[in-house]
Protein backbone atom coordinates (compact mmCIF):
# COMPACT_ATOMS: atom_id res chain seq x y z
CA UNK A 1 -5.11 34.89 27.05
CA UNK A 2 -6.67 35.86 23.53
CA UNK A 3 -9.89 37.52 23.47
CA UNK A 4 -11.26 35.16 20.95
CA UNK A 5 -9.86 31.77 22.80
CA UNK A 6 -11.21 33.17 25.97
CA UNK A 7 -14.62 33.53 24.49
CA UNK A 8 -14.77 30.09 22.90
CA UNK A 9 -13.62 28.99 26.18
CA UNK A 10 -16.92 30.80 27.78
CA UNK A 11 -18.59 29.55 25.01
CA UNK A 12 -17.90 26.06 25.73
CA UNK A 13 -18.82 26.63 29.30
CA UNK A 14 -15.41 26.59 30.45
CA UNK A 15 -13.62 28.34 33.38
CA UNK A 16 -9.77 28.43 33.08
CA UNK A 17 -7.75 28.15 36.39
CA UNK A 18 -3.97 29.03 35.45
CA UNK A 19 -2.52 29.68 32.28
CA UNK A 20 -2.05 28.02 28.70
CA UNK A 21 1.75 25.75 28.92
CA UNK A 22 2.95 24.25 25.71
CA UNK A 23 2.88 21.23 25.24
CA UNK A 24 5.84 19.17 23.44
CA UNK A 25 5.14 17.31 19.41
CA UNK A 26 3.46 20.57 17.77
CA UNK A 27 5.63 20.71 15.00
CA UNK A 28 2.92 21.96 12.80
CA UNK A 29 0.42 24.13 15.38
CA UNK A 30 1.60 25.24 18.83
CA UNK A 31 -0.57 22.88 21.41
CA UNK A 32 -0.75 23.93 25.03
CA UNK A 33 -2.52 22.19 28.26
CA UNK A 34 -4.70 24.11 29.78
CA UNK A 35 -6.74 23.25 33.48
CA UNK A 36 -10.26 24.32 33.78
CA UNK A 37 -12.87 24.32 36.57
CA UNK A 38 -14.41 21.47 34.58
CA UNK A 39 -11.23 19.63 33.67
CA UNK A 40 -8.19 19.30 31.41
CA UNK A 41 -8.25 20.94 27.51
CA UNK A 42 -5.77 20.75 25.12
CA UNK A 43 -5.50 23.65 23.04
CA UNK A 44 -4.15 24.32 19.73
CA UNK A 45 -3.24 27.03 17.56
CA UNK A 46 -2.85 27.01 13.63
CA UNK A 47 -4.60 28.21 10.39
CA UNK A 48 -8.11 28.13 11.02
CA UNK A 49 -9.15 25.96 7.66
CA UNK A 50 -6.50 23.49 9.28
CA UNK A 51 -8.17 23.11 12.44
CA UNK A 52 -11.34 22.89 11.02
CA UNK A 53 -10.65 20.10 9.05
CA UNK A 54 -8.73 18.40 11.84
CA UNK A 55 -12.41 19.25 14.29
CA UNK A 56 -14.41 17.63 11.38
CA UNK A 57 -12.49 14.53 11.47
CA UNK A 58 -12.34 14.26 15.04
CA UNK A 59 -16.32 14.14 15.08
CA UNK A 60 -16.45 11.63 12.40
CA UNK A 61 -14.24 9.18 14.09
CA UNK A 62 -16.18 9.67 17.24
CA UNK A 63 -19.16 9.16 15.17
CA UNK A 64 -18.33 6.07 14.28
CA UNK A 65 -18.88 4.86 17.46
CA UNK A 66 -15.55 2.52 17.64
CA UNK A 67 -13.83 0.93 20.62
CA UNK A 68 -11.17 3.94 19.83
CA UNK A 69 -10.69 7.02 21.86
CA UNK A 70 -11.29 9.82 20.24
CA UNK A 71 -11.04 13.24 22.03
CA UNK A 72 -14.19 15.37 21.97
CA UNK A 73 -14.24 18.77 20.37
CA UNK A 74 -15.25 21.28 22.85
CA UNK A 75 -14.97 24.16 20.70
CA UNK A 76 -13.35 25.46 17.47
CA UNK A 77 -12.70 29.03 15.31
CA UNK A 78 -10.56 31.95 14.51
CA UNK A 79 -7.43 29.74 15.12
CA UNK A 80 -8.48 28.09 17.88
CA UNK A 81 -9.27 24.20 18.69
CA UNK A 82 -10.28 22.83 22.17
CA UNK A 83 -10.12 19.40 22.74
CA UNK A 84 -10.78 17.04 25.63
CA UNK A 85 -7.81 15.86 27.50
CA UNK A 86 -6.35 12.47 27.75
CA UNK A 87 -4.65 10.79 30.53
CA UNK A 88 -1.83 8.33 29.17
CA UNK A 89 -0.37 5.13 29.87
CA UNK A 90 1.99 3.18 28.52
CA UNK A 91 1.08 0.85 25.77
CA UNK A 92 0.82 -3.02 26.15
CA UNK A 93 0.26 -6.30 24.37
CA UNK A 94 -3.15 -5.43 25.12
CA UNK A 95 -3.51 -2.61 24.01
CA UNK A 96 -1.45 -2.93 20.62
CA UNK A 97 -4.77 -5.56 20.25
CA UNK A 98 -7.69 -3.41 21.15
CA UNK A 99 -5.94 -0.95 18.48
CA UNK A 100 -5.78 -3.59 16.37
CA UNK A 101 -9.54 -4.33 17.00
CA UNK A 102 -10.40 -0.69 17.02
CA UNK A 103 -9.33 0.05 13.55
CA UNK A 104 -10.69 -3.14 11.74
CA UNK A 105 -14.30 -1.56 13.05
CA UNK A 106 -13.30 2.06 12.20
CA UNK A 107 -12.30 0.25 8.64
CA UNK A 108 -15.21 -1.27 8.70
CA UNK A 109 -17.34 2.27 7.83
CA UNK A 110 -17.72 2.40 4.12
CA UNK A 111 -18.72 4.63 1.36
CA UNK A 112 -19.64 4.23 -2.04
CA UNK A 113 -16.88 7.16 -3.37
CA UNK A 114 -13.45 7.06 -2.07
CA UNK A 115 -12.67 10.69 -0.83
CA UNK A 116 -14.52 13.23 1.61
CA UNK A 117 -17.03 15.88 1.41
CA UNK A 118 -14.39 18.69 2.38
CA UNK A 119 -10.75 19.18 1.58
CA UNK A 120 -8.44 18.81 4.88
CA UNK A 121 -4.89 19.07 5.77
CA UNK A 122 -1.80 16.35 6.26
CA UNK A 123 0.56 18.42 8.57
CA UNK A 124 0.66 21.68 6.78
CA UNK A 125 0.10 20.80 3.33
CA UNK A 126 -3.31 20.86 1.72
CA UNK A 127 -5.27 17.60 1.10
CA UNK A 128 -7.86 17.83 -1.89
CA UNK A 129 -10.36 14.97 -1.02
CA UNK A 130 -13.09 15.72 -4.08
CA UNK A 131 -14.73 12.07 -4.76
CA UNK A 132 -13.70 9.75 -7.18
CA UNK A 133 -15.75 6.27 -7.71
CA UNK A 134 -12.48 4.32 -8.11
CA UNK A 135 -10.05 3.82 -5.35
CA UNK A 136 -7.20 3.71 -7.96
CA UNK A 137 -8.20 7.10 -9.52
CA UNK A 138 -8.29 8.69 -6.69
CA UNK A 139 -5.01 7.34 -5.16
CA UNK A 140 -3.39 8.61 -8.65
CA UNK A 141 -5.09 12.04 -9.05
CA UNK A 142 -5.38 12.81 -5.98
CA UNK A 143 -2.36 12.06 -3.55
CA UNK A 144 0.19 10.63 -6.00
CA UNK A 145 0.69 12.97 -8.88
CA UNK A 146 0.12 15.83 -7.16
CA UNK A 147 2.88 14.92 -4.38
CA UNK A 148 5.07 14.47 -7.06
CA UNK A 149 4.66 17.10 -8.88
CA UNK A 150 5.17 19.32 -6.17
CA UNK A 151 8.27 17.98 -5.10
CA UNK A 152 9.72 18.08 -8.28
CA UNK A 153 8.60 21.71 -8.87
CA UNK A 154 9.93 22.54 -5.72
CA UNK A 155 13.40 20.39 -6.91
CA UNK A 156 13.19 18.41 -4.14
CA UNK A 157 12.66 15.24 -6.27
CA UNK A 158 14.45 14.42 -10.01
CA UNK A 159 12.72 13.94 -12.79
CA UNK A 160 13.39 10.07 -13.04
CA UNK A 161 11.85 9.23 -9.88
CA UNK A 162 9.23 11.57 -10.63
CA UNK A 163 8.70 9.67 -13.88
CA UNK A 164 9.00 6.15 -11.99
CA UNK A 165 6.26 7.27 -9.61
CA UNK A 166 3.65 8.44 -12.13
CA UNK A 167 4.52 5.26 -14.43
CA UNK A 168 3.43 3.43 -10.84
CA UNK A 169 0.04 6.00 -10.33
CA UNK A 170 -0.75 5.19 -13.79
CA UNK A 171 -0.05 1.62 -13.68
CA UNK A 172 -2.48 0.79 -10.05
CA UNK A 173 -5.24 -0.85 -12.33
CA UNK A 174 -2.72 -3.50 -13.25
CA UNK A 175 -2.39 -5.14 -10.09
CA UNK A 176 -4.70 -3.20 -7.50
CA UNK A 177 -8.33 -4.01 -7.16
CA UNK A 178 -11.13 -1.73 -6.58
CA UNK A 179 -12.54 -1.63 -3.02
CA UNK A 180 -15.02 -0.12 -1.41
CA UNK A 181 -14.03 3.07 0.57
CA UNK A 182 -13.39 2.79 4.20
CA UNK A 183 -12.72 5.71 6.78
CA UNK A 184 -9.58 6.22 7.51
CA UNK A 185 -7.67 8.62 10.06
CA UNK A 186 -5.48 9.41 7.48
CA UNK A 187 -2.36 10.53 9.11
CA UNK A 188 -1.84 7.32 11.77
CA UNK A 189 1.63 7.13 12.43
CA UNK A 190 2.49 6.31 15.96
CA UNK A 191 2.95 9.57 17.57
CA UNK A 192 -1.08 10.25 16.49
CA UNK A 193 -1.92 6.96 19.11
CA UNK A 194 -2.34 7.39 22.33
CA UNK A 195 -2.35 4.62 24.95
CA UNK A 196 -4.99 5.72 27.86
CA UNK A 197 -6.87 3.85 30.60
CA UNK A 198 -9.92 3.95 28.82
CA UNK A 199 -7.99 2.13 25.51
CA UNK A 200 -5.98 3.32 22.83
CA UNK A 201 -7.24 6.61 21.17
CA UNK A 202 -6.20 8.46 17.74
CA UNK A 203 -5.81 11.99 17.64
CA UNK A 204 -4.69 14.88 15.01
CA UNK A 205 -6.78 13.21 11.75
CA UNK A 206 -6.66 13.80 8.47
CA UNK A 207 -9.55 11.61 7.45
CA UNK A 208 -11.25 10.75 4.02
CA UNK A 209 -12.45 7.52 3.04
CA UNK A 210 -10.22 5.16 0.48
CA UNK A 211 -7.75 1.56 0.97
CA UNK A 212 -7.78 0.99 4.85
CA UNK A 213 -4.21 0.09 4.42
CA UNK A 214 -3.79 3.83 3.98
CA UNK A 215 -3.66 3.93 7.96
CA UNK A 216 -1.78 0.50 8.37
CA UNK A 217 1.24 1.60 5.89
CA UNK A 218 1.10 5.07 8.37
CA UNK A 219 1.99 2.87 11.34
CA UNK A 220 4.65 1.26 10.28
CA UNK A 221 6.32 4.02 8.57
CA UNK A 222 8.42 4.43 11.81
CA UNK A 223 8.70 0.88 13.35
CA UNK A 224 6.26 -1.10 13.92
CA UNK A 225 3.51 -2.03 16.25
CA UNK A 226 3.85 -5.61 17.70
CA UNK A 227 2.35 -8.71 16.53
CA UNK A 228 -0.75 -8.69 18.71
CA UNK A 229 -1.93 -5.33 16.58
CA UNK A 230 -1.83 -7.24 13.52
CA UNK A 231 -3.29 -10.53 14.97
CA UNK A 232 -6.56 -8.56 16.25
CA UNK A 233 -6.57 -6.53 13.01
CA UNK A 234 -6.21 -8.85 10.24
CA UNK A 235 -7.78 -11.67 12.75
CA UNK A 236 -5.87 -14.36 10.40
CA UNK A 237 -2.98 -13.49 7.79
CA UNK A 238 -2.45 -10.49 5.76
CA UNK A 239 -3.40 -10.08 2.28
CA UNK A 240 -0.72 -12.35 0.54
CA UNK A 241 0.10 -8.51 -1.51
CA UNK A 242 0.39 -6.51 1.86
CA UNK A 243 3.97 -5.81 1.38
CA UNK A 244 3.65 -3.87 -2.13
CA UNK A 245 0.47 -1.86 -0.44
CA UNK A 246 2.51 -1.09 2.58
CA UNK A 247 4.74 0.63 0.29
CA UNK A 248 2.20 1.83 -1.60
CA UNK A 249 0.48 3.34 0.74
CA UNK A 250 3.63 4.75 2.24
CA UNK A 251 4.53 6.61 -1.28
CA UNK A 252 2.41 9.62 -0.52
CA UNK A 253 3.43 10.31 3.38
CA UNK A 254 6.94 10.02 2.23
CA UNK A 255 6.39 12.45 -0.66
CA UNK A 256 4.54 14.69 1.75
CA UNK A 257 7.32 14.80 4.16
CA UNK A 258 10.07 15.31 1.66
CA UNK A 259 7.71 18.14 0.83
CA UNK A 260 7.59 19.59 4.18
CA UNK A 261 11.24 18.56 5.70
CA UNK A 262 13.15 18.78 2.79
CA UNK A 263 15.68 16.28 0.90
CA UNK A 264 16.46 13.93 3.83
CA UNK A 265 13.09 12.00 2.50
CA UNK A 266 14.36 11.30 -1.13
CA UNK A 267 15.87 8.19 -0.34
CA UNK A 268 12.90 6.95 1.36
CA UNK A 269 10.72 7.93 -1.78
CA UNK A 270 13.08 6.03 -3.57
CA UNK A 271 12.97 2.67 -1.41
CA UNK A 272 9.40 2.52 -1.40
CA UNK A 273 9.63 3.40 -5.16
CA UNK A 274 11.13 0.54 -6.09
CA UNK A 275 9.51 -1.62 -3.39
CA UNK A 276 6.46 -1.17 -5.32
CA UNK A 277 8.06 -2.00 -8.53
CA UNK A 278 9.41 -4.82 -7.67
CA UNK A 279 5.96 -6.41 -5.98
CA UNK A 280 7.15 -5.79 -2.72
């Protein structure tokens, strides 16, 4: 074990029994399981400004003092992150509610500048958060345009789309109202929800504060969650222009993963492109 991750591990009052053992899903950091005289840690491993924003998020989503789990930090630096560990179960109608419930309080958190006080990370690419009064500003300068531009740069993305996108970031005041900020994980899809006997908890942030549909258009990127997440969320109907959001709001993961994993994304881009376009 590595002098420094066996110090923050002393540090943290910790006493390893065994050895670190890798866990599966770290396709950005390397995340191992590791038993301790005074229980379970999971560990990870990655750029230290990463995991520093990741440790900062944690504790403002614990902070917030929501019917979510949230893992405590134990201990973070030089590369290293130490985390409580969860015990899963598999989810239920009941639990696709209390997340439901869970994130209309954690939405419920506002502030009067969309953004956060530090920049952060979503997956490996860096997340500027400086704070914009306007939601729409800082959707456009600060997640859409430069998304874009890096993809195209990078050629991953033509310079039509890339045009249709910013003529969408430049058009948000048209048809998208100014809100005031809520917190938001920022990077909720569903493999960053976990389903444990204590409720459903949210791992691996990427928070800032902006649109709470942010972290519903995360979660149903990849499917879906069922009907009784909605229900306890919206507690009613959704807003009657939820679909164009949802696509909205799905723009800059899209562009982030085309970014990261390459051309397979473009098409995606392009759907929710010209979902967004057409109203929904």
């Amino acid at each position: 074990m590595e002098t420094a991750l066996s110090s923050l591990l002393q540090i943290a009052g910790l006493e390893p029994q065994g050895q670190l053992r890798p866990l599966g899903g770290g396709d950005i950091a390397a995340v191992y399981w590791l038993d301790t005289r005074q229980g379970a840690v999971v560990i990870k491993r990655d750029d230290h400004a990463r995991l520093a924003g990741e440790a900062d998020g944690l504790r403002a989503l614990r902070e917030a003092g929501t019917p979510l789990v949230v893992p405590e930090v134990l201990g973070v630096g030089e590369g290293w992150l130490v985390m409580e560990a969860l015990e899963r179960m598999s989810p239920s109608t009941v639990s696709a509610a209390a997340l439901g419930e869970g994130l209309r309080h954690l939405h419920a958190h506002t502030a009067a500048e969309h953004g956060w006080p530090r920049d952060n990370a979503c997956g490996r690419t860096p997340q500027p958060n400086a704070s914009l009064a306007d939601g729409r500003d800082f959707q456009r300068e600060r997640r859409l345009l430069p998304l874009a531009r890096a993809c195209h740069e990078r050629g991953l993305l033509d310079a039509s789309l890339r045009e249709r996108i910013e003529r969408i970031a430049h058009g948000l005041e048209a048809w998208l109202p100014d809100v005031p900020a809520s917190l938001v994980h920022g990077d909720l899809w569903s493999g960053n929800v976990l389903y444990t006997p204590r409720g459903p908890a949210i791992i691996d942030p990427a928070v800032y504060c902006h649109y709470p549909e942010v972290d519903l258009a995360m979660l149903t990127l990849f499917g879906s969650p069922p009907d009784a997440f909605f229900e306890a969320y919206w507690d009613a109907s959704p807003p009657d222009d939820w679909p164009r959001r949802e696509a909205l709001f799905q723009l800059y993961p899209l562009l982030n993963h085309l970014l990261l994993f390459g051309g397979g994304y473009r098409n995606a881009v392009a759907r929710a492109t010209a979902r967004v376009e057409s109203g929904g």
